[in-house]
Protein backbone atom coordinates (compact mmCIF):
# COMPACT_ATOMS: atom_id res chain seq x y z
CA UNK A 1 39.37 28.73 -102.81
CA UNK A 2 40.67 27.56 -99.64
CA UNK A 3 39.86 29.95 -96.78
CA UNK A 4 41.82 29.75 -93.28
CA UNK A 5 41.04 30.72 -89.86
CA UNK A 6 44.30 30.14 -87.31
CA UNK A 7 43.40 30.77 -83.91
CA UNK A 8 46.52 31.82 -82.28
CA UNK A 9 46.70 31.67 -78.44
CA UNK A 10 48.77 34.26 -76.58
CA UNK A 11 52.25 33.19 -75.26
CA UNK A 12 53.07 32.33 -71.48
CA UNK A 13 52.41 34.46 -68.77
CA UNK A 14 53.05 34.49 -64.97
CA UNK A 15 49.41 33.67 -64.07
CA UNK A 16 49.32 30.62 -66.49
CA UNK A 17 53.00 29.15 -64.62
CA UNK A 18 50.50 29.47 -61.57
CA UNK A 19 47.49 28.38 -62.89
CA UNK A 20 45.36 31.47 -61.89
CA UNK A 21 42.06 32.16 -63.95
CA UNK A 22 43.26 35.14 -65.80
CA UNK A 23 39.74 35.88 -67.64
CA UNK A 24 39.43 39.96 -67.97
CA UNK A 25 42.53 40.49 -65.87
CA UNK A 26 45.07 41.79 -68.22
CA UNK A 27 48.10 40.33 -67.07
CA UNK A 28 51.37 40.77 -69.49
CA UNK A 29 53.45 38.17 -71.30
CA UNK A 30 56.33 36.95 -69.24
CA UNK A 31 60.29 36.44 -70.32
CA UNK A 32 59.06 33.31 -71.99
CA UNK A 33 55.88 34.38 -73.27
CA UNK A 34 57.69 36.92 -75.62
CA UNK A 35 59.91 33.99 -76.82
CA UNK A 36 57.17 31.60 -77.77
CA UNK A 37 55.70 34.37 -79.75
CA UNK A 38 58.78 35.45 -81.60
CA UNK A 39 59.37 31.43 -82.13
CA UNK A 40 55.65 31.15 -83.99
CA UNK A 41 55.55 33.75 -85.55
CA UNK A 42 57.97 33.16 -88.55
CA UNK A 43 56.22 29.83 -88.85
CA UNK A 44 53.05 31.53 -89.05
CA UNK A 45 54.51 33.56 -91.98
CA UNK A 46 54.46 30.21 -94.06
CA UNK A 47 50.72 30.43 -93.88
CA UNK A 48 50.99 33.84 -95.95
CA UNK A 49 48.56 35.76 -93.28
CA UNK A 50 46.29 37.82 -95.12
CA UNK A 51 44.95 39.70 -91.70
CA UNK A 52 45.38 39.92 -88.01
CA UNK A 53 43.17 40.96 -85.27
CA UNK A 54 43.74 40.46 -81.88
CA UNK A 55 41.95 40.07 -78.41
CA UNK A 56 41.98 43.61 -76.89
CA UNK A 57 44.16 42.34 -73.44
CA UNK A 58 47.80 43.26 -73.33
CA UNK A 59 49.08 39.21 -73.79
CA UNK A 60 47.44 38.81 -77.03
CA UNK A 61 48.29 42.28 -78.26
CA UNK A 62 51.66 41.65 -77.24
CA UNK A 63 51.66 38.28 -78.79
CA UNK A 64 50.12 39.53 -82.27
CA UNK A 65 53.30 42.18 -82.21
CA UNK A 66 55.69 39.57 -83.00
CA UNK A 67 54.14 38.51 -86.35
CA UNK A 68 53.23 42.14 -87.32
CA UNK A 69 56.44 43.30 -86.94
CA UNK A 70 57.57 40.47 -89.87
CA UNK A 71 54.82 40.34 -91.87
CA UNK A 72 54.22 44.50 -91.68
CA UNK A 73 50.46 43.81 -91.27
CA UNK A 74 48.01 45.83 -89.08
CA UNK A 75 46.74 44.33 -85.92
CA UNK A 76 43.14 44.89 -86.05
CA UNK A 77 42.06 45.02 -82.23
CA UNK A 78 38.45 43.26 -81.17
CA UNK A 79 37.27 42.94 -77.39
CA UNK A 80 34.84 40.02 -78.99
CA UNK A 81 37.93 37.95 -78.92
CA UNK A 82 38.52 38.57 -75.02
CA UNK A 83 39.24 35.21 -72.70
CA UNK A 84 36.04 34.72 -70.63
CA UNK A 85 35.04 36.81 -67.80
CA UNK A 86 35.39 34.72 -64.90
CA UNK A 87 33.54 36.93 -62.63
CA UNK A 88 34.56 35.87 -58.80
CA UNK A 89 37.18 33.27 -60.21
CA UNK A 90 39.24 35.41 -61.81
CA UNK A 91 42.81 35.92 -60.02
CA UNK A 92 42.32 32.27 -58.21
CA UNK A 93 43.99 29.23 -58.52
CA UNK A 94 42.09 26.18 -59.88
CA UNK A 95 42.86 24.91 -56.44
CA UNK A 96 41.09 27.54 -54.57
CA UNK A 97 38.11 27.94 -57.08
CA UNK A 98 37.72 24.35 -56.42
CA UNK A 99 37.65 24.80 -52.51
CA UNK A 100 35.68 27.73 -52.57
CA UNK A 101 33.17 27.04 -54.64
CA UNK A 102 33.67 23.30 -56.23
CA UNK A 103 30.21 22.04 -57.24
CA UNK A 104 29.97 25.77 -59.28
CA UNK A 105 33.56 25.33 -60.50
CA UNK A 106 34.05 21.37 -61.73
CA UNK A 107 30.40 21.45 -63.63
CA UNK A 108 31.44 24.79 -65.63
CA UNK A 109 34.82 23.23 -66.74
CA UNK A 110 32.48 19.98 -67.64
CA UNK A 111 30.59 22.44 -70.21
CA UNK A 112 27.22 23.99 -69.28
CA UNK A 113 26.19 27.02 -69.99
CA UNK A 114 26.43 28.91 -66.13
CA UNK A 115 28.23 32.15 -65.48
CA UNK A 116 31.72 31.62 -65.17
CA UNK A 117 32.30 32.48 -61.49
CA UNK A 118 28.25 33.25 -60.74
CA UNK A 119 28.90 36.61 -62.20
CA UNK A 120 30.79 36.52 -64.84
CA UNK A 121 29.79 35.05 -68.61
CA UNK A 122 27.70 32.13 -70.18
CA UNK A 123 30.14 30.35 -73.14
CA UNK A 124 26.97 31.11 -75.03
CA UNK A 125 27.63 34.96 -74.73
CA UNK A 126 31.24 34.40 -75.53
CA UNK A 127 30.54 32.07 -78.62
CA UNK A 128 28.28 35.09 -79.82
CA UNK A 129 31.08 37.65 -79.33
CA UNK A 130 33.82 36.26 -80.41
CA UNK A 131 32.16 34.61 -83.94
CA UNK A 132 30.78 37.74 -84.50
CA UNK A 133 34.73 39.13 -83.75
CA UNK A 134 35.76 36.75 -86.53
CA UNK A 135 32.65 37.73 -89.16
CA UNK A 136 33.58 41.59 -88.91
CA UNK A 137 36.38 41.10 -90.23
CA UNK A 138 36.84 37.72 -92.73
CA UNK A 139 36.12 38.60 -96.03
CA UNK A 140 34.67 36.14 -99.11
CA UNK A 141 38.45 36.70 -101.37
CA UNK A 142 40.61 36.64 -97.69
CA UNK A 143 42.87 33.74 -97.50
CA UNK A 144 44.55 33.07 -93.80
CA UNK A 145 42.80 35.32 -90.92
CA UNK A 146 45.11 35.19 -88.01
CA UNK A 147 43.14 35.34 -84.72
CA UNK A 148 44.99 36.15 -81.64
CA UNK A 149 43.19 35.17 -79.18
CA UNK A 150 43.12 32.79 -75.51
CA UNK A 151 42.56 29.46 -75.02
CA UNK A 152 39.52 28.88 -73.69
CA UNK A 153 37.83 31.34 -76.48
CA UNK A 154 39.31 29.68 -79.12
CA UNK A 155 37.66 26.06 -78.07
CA UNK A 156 34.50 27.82 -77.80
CA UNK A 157 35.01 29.27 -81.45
CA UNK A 158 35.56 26.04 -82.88
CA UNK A 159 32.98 24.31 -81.21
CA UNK A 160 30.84 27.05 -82.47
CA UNK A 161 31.83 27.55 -85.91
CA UNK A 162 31.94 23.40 -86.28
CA UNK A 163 28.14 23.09 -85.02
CA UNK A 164 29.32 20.66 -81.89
CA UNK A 165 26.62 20.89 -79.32
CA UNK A 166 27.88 22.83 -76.79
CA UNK A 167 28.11 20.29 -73.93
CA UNK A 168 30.60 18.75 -77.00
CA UNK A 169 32.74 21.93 -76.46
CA UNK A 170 34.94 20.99 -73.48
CA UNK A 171 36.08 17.79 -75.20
CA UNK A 172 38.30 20.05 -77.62
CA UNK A 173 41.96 19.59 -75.55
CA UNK A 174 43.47 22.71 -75.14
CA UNK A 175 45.80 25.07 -76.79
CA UNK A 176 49.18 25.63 -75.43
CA UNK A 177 50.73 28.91 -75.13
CA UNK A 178 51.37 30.61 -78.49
CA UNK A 179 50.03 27.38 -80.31
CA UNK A 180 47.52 27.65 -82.55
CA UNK A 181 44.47 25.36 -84.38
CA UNK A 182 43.37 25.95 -87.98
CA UNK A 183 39.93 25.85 -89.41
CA UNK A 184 39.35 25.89 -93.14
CA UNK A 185 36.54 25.98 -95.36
CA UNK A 186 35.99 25.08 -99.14
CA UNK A 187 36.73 21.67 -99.07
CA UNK A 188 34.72 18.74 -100.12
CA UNK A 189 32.48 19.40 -97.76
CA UNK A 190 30.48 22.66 -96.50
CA UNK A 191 31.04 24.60 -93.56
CA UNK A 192 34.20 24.76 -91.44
CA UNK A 193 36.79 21.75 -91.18
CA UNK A 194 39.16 21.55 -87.84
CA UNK A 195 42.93 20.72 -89.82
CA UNK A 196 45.40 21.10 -87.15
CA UNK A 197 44.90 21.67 -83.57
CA UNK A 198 47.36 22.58 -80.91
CA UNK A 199 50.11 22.78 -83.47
CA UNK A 200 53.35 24.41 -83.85
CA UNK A 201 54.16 23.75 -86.86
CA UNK A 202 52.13 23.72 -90.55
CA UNK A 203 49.80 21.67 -91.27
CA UNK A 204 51.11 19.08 -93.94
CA UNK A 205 48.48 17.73 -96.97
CA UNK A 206 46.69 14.78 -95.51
CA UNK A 207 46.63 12.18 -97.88
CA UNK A 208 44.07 9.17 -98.50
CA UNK A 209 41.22 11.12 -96.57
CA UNK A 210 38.88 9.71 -98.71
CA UNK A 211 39.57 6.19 -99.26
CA UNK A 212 39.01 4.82 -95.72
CA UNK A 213 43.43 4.71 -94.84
């Protein structure tokens, strides 16, 4: 059996348009943000979700709403799947993080292991949380777990759940709002398998994997 994880970023709000570090802060979904999520979320329903659980901050919540209200599932709600504390960054532009504290700011986005914003978390931490998110609720018969989550959680899940050294991590591109990436496992090979990332659409067979095309 084919078993599916889609990680499902949150749809657009004010803070990303301004590029402010949004972290903890729980900062709503804006005009557009609602659209995205309404637009995915009938594509999502060609993935026949089997269960969704959701970051506990109001933009994934609010995102995850759109494909309940289709699919009539429960959102399950986790604070594991959270967006990183950013401790002294948070509500900042990347412009002034980077003048007010730049050596701190440009090695965290390269990958290490530091508190986000000297107080705030390790990716470490956050890998630990947010897997263990994902294990409390994926079951061994559960086909397609939709996780509603934020984007820089979800790289650090699928670094983590793909065994990439972590200083491998930040070379995942991004997500963009309400897009989502797929992992799947029982294929030819063990473990966890990245199939589409930063898509908005399914995922269509790949063919010739195998023979070197």
């Amino acid at each position: 059996m084919i078993q599916r994880i889609v990680l499902w970023r949150h749809g657009q709000t004010d803070w990303n348009l301004e590029n402010r570090f949004q972290g903890h802060s729980d900062i709503p979904l804006n005009a557009t943000g609602f659209a995205q999520a309404r637009r995915a979320a009938p594509l999502l329903m060609g993935l026949k979700p089997s269960k969704i659980v959701s970051s506990d901050l109001v933009r994934a919540r609010q995102t995850a709403e759109a494909l309940s209200e289709i699919s009539k599932l429960q959102v399950l709600i986790d604070a594991g799947l959270r967006e990183t504390n950013g401790g002294k960054w948070e509500g900042r532009t990347g412009a002034e993080n980077r003048a007010v504290d730049f050596e701190r700011f440009v090695t965290w986005l390269d990958g290490n292991d530091e508190p986000a914003g000297e107080i705030g978390e390790r990716r470490s931490e956050i890998a630990a949380r947010a897997v263990a998110a994902i294990e409390r609720v994926i079951e061994p018969n559960l086909e397609t777990l939709i996780v509603v989550t934020h984007g820089g959680t979800a790289r650090i899940i699928i670094g983590k759940m793909l065994g990439l050294p972590m200083n491998q991590w930040a070379t995942i591109g991004g997500l963009s709002n309400a897009a989502w990436s797929i992992l799947e496992s029982g294929h030819h090979r063990p473990g966890w398998i990245l199939v589409e990332h930063n898509a908005g659409s399914l995922p269509e067979p790949i063919f010739g994997e195998e023979s070197g095309a």
